[in-house]
C-alpha atoms as a PDB file:
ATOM      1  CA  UNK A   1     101.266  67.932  51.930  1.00  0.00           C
ATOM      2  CA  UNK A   2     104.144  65.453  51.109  1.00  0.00           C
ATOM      3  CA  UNK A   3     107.229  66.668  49.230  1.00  0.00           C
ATOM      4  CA  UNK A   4     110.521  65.697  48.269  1.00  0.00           C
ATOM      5  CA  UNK A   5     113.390  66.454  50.769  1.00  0.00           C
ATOM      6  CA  UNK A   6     116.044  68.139  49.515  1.00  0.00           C
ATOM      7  CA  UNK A   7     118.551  67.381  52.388  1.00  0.00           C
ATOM      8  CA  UNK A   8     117.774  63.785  52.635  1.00  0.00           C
ATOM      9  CA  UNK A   9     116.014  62.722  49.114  1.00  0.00           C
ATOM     10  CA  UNK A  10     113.076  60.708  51.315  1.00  0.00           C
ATOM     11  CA  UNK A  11     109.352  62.195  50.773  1.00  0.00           C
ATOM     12  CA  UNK A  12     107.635  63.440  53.934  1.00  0.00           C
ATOM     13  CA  UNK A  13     105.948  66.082  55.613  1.00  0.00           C
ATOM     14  CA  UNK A  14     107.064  69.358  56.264  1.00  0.00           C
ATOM     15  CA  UNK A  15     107.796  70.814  59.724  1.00  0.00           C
ATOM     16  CA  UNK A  16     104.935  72.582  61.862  1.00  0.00           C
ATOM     17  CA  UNK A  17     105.402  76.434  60.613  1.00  0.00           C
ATOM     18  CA  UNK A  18     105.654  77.606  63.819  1.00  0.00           C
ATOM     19  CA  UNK A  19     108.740  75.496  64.696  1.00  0.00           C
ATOM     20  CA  UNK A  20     110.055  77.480  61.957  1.00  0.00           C
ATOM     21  CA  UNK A  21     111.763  80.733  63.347  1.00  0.00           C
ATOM     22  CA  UNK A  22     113.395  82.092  60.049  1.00  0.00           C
ATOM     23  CA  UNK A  23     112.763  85.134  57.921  1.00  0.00           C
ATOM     24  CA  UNK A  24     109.932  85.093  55.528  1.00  0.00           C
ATOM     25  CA  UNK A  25     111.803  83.862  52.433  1.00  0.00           C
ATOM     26  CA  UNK A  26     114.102  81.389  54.474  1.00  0.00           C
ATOM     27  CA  UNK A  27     110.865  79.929  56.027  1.00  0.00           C
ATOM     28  CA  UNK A  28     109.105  78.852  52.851  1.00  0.00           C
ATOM     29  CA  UNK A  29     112.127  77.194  51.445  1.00  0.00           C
ATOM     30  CA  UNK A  30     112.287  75.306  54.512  1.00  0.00           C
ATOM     31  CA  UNK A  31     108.800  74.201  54.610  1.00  0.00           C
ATOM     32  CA  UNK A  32     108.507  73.723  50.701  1.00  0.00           C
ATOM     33  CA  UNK A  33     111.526  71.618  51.190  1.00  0.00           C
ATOM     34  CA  UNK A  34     112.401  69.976  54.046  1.00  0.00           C
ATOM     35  CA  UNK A  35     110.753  66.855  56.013  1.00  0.00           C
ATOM     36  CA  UNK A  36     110.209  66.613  59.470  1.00  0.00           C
ATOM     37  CA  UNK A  37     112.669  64.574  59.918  1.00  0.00           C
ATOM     38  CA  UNK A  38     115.379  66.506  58.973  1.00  0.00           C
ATOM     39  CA  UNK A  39     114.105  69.625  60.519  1.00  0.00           C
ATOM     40  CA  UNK A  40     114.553  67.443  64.063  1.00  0.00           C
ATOM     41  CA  UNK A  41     118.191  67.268  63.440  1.00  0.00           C
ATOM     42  CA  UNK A  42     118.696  70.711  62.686  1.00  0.00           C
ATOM     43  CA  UNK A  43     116.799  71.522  65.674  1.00  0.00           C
ATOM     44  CA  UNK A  44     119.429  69.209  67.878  1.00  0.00           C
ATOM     45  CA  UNK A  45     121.904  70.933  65.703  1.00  0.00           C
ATOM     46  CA  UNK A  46     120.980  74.345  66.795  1.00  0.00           C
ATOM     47  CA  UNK A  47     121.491  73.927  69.923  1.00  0.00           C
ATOM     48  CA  UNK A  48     125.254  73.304  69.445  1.00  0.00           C
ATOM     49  CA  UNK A  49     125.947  76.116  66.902  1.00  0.00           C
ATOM     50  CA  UNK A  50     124.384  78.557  69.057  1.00  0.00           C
ATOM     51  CA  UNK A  51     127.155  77.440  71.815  1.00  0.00           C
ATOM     52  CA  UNK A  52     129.362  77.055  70.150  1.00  0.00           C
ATOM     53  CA  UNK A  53     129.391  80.285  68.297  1.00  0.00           C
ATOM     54  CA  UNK A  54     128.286  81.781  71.175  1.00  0.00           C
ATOM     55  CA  UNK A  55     125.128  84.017  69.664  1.00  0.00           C
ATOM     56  CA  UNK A  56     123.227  86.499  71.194  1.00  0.00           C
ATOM     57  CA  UNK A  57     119.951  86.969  69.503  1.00  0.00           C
ATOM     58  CA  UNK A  58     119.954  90.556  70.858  1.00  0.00           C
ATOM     59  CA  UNK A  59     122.693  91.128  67.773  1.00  0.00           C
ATOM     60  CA  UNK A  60     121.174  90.832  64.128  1.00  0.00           C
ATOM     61  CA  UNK A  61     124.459  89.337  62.939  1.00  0.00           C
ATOM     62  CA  UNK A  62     124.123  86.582  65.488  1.00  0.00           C
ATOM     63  CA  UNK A  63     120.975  85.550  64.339  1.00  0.00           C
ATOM     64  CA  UNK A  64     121.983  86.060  60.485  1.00  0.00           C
ATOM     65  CA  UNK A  65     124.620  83.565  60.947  1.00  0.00           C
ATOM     66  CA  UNK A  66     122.476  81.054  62.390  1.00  0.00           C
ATOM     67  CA  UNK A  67     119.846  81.727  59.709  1.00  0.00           C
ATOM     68  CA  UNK A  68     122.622  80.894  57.293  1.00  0.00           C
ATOM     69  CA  UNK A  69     124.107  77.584  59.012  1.00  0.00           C
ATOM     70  CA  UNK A  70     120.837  76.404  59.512  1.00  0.00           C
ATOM     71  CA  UNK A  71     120.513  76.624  55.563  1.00  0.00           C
ATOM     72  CA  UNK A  72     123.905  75.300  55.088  1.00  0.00           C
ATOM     73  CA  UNK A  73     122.982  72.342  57.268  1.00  0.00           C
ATOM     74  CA  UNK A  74     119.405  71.394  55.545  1.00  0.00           C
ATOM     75  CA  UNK A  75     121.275  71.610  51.602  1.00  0.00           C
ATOM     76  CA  UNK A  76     119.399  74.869  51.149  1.00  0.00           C
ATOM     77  CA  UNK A  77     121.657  77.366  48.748  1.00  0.00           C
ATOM     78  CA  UNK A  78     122.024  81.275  50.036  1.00  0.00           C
END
């Protein structure tokens, strides 16, 4: 399935679904929406945020603010 990225305008494929960990709703946008390509940064991009921010996925707040700078990051409105 090729769409149209929103993050980076190029067509593509979307990510595997189970490189995906987001909730439900978050997860379809992602894959409706986003290439592969841009997926691989925000996976290289995740990395940082979660040090720098410090999370603990043991918290729901931790992992509701990476949920929602990983959305920020792929041009995918709350």
């Amino acid at each position: 399935m090729t769409l149209s990225c929103q993050r980076c305008g190029q067509s593509g494929e979307p990510p595997p679904a189970h490189r995906v960990p987001l909730t439900t709703e978050a997860r379809e946008r992602v894959l409706s929406s986003i290439c592969t390509s841009c997926w691989a940064l925000w996976e290289d991009m995740e990395i940082k945020v979660i040090n720098e921010y410090r999370l603990n996925f043991l918290e729901p707040q931790h992992r509701a603010k990476l949920q929602e700078v990983c959305l920020d990051f792929l041009n995918l409105p709350a």
